[in-house]
Protein backbone atom coordinates (compact mmCIF):
# COMPACT_ATOMS: atom_id res chain seq x y z
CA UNK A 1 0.00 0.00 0.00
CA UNK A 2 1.12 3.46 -0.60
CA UNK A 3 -1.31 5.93 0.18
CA UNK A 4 -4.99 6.78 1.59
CA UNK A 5 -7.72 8.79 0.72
CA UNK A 6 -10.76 8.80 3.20
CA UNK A 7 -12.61 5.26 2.58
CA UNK A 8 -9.81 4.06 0.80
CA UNK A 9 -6.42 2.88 0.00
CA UNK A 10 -4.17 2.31 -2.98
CA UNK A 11 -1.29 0.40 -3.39
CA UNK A 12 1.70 0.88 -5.55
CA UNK A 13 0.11 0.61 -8.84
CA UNK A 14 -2.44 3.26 -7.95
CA UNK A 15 -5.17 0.44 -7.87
CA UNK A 16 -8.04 1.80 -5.23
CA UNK A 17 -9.27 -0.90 -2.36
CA UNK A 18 -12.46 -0.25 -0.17
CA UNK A 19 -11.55 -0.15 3.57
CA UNK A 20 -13.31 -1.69 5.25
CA UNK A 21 -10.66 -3.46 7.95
CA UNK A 22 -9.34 0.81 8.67
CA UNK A 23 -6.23 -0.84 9.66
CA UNK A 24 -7.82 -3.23 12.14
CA UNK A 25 -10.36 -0.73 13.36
CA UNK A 26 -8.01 2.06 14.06
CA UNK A 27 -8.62 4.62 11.30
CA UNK A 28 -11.81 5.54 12.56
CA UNK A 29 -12.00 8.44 10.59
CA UNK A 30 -10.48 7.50 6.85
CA UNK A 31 -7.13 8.24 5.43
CA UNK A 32 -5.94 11.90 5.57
CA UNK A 33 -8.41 13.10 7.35
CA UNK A 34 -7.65 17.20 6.98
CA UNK A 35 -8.38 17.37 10.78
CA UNK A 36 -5.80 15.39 11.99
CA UNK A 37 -3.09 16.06 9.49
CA UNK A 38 -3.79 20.30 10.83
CA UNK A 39 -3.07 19.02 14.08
CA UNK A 40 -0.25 16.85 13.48
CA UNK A 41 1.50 19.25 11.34
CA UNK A 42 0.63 22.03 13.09
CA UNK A 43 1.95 20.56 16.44
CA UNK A 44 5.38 19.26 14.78
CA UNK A 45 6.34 22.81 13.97
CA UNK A 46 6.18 23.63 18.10
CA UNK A 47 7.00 20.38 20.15
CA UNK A 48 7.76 16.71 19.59
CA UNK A 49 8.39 15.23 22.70
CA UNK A 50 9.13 16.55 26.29
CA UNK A 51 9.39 13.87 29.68
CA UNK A 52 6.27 13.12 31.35
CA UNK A 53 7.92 15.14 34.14
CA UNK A 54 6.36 17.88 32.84
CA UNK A 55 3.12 19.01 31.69
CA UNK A 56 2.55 20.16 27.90
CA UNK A 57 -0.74 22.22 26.52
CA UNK A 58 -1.98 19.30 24.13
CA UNK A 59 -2.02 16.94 26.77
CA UNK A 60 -3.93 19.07 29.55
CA UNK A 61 -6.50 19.88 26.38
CA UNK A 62 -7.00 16.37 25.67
CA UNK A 63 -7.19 14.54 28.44
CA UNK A 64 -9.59 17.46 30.23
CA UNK A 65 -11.97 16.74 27.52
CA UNK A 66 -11.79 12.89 27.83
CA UNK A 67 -12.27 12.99 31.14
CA UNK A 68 -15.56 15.63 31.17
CA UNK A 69 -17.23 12.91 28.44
CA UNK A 70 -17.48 9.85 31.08
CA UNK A 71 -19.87 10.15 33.96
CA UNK A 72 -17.70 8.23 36.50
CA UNK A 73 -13.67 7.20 34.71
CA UNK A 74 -11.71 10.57 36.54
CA UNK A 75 -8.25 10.42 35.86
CA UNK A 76 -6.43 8.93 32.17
CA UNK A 77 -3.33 7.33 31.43
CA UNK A 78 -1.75 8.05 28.02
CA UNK A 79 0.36 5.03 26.24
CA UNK A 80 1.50 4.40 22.73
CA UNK A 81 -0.37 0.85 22.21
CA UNK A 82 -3.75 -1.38 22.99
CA UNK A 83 -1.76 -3.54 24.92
CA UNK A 84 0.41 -1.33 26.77
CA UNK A 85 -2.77 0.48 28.13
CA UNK A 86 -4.32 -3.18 28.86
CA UNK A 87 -0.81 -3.93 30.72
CA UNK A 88 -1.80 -0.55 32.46
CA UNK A 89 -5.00 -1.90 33.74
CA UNK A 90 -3.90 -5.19 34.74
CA UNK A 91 -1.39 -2.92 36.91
CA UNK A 92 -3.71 -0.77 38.35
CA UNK A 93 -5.85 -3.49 39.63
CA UNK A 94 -2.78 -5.39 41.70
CA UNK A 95 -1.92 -1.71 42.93
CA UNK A 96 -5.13 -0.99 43.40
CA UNK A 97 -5.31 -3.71 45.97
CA UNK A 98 -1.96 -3.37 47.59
CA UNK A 99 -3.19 -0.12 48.66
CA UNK A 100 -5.72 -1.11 49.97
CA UNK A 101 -4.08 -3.84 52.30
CA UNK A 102 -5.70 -7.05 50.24
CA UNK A 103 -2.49 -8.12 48.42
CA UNK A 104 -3.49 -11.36 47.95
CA UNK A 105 -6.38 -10.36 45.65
CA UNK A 106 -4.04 -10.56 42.52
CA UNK A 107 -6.82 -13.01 40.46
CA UNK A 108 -8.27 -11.52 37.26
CA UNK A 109 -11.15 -13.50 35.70
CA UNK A 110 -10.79 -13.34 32.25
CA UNK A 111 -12.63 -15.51 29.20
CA UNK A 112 -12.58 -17.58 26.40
CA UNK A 113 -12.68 -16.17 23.12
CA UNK A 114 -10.76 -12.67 24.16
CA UNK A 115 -7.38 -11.28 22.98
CA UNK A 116 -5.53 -8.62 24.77
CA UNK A 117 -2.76 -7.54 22.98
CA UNK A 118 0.79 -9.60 22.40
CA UNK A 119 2.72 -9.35 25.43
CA UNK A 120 3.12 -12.00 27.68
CA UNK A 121 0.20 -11.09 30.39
CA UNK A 122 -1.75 -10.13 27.83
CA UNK A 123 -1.47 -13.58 25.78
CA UNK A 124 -1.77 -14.99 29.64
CA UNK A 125 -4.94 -13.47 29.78
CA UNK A 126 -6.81 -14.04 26.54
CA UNK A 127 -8.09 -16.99 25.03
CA UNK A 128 -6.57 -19.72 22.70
CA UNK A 129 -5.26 -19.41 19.52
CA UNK A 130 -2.78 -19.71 16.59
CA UNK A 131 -1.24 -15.85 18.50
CA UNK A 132 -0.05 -18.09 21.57
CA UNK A 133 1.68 -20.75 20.31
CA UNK A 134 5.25 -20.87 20.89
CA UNK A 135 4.97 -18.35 24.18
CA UNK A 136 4.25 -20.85 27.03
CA UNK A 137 4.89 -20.70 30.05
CA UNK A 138 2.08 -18.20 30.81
CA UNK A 139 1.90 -15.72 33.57
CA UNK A 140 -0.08 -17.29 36.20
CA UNK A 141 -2.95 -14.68 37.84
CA UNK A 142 -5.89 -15.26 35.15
CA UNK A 143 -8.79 -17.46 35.66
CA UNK A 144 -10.80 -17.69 31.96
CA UNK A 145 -14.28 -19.14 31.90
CA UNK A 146 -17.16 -18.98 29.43
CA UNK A 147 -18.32 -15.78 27.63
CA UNK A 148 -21.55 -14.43 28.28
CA UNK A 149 -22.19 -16.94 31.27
CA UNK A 150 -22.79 -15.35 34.24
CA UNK A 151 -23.14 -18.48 36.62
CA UNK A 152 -19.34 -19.79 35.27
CA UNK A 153 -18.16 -16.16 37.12
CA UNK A 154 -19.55 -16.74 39.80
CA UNK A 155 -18.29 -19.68 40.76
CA UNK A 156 -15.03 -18.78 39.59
CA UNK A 157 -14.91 -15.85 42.47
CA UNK A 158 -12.49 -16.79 45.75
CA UNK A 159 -11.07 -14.71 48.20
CA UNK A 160 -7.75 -14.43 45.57
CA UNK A 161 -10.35 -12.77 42.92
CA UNK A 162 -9.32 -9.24 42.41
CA UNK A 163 -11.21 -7.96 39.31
CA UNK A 164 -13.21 -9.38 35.63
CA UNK A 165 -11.79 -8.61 32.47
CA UNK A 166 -13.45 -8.55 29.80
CA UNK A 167 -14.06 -7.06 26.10
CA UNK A 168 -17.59 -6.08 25.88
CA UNK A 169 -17.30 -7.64 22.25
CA UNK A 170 -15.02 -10.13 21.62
CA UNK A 171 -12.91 -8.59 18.63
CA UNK A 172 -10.32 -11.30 17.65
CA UNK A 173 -12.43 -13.77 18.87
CA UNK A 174 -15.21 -13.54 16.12
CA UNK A 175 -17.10 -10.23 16.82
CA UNK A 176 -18.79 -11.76 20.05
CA UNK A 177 -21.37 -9.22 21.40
CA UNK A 178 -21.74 -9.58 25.55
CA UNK A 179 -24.87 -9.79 26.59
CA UNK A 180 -26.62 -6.17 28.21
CA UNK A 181 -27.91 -8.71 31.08
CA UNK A 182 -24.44 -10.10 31.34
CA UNK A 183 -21.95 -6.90 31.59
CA UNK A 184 -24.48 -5.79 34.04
CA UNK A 185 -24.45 -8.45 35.77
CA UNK A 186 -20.89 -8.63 36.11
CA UNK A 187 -20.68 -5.35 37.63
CA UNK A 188 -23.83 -7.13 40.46
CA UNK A 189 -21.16 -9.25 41.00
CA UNK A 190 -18.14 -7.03 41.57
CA UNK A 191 -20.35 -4.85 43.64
CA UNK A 192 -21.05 -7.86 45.84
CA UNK A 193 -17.73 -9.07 45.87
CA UNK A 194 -15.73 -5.69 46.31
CA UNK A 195 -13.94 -6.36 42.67
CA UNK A 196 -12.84 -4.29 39.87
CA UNK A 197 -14.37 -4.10 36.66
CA UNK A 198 -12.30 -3.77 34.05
CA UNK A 199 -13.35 -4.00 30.60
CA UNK A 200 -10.79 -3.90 27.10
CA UNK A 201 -12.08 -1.38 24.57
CA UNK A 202 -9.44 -1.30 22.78
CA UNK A 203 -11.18 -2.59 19.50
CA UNK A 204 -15.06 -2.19 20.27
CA UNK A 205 -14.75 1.71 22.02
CA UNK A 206 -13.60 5.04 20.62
CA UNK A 207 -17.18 5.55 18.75
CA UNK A 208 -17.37 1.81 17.01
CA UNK A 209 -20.57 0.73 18.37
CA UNK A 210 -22.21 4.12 17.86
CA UNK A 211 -20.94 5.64 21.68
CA UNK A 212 -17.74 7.03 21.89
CA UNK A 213 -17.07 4.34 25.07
CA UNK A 214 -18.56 1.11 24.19
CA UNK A 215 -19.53 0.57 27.83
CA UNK A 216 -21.72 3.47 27.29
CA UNK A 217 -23.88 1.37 24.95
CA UNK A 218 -24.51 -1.49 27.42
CA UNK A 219 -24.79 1.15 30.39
CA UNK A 220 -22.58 -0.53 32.60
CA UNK A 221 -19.82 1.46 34.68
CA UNK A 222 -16.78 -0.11 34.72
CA UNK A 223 -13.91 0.79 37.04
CA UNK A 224 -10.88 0.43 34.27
CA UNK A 225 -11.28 1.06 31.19
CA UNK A 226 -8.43 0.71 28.56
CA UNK A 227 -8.50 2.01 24.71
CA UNK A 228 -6.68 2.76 21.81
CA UNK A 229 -6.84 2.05 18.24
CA UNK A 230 -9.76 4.23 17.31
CA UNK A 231 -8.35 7.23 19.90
CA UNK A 232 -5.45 7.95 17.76
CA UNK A 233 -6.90 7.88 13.94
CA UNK A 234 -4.01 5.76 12.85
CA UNK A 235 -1.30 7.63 15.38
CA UNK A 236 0.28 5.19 17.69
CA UNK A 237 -2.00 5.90 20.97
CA UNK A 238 -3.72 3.77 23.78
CA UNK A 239 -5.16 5.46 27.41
CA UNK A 240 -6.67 3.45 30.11
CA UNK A 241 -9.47 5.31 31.98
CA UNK A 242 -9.95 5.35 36.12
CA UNK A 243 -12.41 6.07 38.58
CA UNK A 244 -11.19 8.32 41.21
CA UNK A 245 -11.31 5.73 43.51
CA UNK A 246 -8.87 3.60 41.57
CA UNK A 247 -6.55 6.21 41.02
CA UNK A 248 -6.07 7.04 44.70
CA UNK A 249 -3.42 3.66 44.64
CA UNK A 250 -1.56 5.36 41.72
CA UNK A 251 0.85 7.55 43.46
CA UNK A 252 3.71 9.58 41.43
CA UNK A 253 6.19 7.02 39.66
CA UNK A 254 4.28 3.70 40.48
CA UNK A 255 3.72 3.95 36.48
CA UNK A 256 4.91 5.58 33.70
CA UNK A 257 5.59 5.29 29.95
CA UNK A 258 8.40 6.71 27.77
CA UNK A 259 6.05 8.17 25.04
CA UNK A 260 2.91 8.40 26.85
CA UNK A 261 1.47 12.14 26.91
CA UNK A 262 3.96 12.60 23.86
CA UNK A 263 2.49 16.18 21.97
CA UNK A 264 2.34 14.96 18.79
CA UNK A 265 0.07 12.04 19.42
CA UNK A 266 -1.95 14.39 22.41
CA UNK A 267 -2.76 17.02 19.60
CA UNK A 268 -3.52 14.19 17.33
CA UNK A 269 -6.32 12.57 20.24
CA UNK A 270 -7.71 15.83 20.55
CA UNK A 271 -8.20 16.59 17.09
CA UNK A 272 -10.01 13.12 16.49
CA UNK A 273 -12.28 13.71 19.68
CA UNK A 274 -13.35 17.18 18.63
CA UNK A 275 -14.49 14.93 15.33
CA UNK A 276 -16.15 12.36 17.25
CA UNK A 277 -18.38 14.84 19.42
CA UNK A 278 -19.23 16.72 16.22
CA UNK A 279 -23.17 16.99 16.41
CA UNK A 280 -25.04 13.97 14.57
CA UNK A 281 -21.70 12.16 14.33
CA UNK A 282 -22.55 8.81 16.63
CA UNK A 283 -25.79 8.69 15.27
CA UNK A 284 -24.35 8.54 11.84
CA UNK A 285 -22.20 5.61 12.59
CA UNK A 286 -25.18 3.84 14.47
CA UNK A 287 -27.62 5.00 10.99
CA UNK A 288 -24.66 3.39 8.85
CA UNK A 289 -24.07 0.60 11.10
CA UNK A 290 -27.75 -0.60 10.55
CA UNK A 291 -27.96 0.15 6.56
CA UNK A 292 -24.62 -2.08 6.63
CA UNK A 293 -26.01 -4.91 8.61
CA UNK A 294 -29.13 -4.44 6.58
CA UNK A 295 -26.94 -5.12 2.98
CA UNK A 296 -25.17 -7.90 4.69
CA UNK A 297 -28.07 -9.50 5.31
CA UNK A 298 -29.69 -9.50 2.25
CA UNK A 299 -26.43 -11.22 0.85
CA UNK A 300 -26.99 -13.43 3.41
CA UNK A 301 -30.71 -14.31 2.35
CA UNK A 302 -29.58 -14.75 -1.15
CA UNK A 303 -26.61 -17.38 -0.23
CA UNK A 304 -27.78 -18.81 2.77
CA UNK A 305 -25.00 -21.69 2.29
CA UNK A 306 -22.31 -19.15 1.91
CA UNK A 307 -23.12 -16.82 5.15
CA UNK A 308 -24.65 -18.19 7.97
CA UNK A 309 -24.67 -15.61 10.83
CA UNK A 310 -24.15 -11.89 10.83
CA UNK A 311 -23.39 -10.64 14.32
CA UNK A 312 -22.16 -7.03 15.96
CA UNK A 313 -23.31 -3.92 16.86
CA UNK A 314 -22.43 -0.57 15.15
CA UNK A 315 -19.75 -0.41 12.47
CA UNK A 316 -18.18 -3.43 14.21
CA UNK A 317 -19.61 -6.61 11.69
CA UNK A 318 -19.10 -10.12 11.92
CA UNK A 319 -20.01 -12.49 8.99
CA UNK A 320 -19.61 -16.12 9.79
CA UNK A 321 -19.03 -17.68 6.34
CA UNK A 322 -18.73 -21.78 5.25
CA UNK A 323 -15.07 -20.99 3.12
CA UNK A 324 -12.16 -20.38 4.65
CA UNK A 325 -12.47 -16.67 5.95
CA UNK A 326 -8.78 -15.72 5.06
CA UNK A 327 -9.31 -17.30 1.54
CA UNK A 328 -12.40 -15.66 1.32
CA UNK A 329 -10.61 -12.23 2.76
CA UNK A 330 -8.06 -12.52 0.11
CA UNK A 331 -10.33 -13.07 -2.62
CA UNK A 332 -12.54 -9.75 -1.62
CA UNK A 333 -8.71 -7.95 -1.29
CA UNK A 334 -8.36 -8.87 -5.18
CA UNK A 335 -12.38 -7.71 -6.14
CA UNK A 336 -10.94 -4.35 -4.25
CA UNK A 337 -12.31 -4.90 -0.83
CA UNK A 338 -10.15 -5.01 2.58
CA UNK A 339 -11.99 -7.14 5.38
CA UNK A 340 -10.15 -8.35 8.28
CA UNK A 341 -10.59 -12.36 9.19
CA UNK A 342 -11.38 -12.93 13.07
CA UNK A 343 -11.20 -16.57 14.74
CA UNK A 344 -14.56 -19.12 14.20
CA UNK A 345 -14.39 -18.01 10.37
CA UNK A 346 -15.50 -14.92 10.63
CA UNK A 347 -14.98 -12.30 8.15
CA UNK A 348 -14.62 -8.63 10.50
CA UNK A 349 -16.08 -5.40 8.88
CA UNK A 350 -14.71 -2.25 10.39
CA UNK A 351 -14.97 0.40 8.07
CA UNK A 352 -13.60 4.05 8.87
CA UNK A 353 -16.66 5.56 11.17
CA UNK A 354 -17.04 8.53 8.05
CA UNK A 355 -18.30 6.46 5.54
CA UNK A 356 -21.19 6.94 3.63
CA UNK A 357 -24.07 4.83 2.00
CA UNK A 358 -22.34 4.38 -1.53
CA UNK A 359 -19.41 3.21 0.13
CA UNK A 360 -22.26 0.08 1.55
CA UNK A 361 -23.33 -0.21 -1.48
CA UNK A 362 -19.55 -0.50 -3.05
CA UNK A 363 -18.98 -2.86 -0.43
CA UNK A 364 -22.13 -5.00 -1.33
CA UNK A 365 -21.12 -5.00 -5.13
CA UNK A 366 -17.96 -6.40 -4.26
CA UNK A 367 -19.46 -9.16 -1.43
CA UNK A 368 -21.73 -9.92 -3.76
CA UNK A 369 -19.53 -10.59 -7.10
CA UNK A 370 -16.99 -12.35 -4.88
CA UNK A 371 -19.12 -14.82 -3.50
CA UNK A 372 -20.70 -15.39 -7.01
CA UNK A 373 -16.64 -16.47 -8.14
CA UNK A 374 -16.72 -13.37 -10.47
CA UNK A 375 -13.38 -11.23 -10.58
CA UNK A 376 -12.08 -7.74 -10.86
């Protein structure tokens, strides 16, 4: 690939691809989007980078306004990555409970199905898959039961149990909604319990489902959250949210990253939040989200034996298929359309939040002629 231009990409030859895989769900608002290049250009002509000793204007602007759009998260940490700001909330928790004299809470029930991120307690803590092999020994610390089954949790709970971790849809996984009745009942159950809720948005948040935090959608209050893709537009940048009762544990120095808070990417955050609040904005995506799902499923109704499920919520689209998805996946890539394969088969659509109904309609075209064996 060589360049981008909103919906799209084009690779070396100058032949166009729809974009609907946004670099795995993190250009969430196209390719070259004016907005964030002003920023980004306009912040590289004042400051790069400065140590997180000290404060810079970018990053008291952004993380002011982050802050003032959740109800109950407080305080943000800025990272470079997903899984850095997932290793952030796995940290927080364990602090979390050292100050608060239970140090042998340290548990984190976690479930089948999820990914994390790459590092090692992240790969401890998701699922199986072909992304673990090779890495064992895991971390020890993670107790993984059944998604979306609230009694399995439950009894999972001992007096080592420190928090639930969970992705409110399973990304990686297959684009696995949560139940509403089972996030909320998780956070029943952390309420009773005195745990932390932690939840991974770091693929389904950042305006995806239709709600700038994806917890907002299931209205469920979780004590951690952690994000990332989406947040920086295609800049490297991750942030894991706090309530101000978490953050009490997180003194100066007991964390800390290199690049976190760096200006460029702060000036790049805010620039793609000031986008996301824009008035009508979410309920585009949720407008375009259903008019996708709607298309999809009327490919679905005409080959029945070639789709069998269509799952998600938003501009976050699952479509179980009977070929092999990354055979399938490559076959769209050559009809000009970019989907990104998820585990179970599963062919992931997550277009750039800005498109618009041609760009469904493109998509269908191509679906369509692909599954029929037609090419280019």
């Amino acid at each position: 690939m060589k360049r981008g231009e909103g919906v799209y990409l084009f690779d070396e030859s100058d032949r166009r691809y729809l974009d609907f895989a946004a670099g795995i769900a993190v250009n969430s608002l196209g390719h070259g989007h004016p907005a964030i290049v002003k920023a980004l250009k306009e912040q590289a002509d004042q400051l790069w980078h400065c140590s997180n000793y000290y404060r810079n204007e970018p990053l008291m602007r952004f993380s002011e306004q982050l802050v003032a759009q959740s109800e109950h998260l407080k305080s943000v940490f800025f990272c470079s990555s997903g899984v850095e700001a997932v290793e952030a909330g796995i940290k927080f928790i364990r602090k979390y409970f050292h100050a608060t004299d239970k140090p042998e809470r340290r548990r984190i029930i976690t479930f089948e199905g999820a990914f994390h991120g790459r590092s090692i307690a992240a790969l401890s803590a998701g699922g199986e898959g072909a992304f673990r092999d090779g890495y064992a020994p895991f971390l020890d610390g993670f107790d993984r039961v059944a998604f979306n089954d609230l009694s399995a949790v439950e009894a999972a709970i001992t007096s080592e149990t420190a928090a639930i971790m969970i992705e409110p849809v399973q990304g990686e996984g297959g684009v696995r909604p949560a139940t509403p009745e089972f996030l909320q009942g998780l956070r029943h159950l952390c309420d009773r319990h005195g745990l932390l809720l932690f939840f991974d948005e770091v693929q389904c948040g950042y305006g995806r489902l239709g709600t700038l935090f994806a917890h907002t959608h299931f209205e469920v209050k979780p004590d951690i959250v952690s994000m990332a893709k989406g947040i920086g537009g295609g800049f490297p940048l991750g942030a894991t949210m706090v309530t101000a009762e978490v953050a009490t544990a997180l003194t100066p120095g007991s964390h800390g990253s290199t690049y976190g808070s760096n200006p460029l990417a702060m000036a790049v955050g805010e620039a793609v939040l000031n986008e996301m609040l824009a008035d009508g904005f979410m309920t585009h995506i949720q407008a375009m989200g259903a008019a996708l799902t709607n298309a999809f499923q009327e490919i679905a109704d005409e080959f029945p034996q070639e789709i069998t499920a269509i799952r998600g919520i938003g501009l976050m689209i699952g479509l179980e298929v009977t070929q092999d998805a990354r055979e399938l996946a490559a076959r769209l890539r050559d009809n000009g359309l970019l989907v990104a394969p998820a585990f179970g088969n599963v062919l992931r659509i997550l277009p750039p939040l800005i498109l618009q109904a041609e760009h469904i309609d493109e998509a269908a075209l191509y679906l369509r002629r692909t599954i029929k064996g037609g090419q280019p």
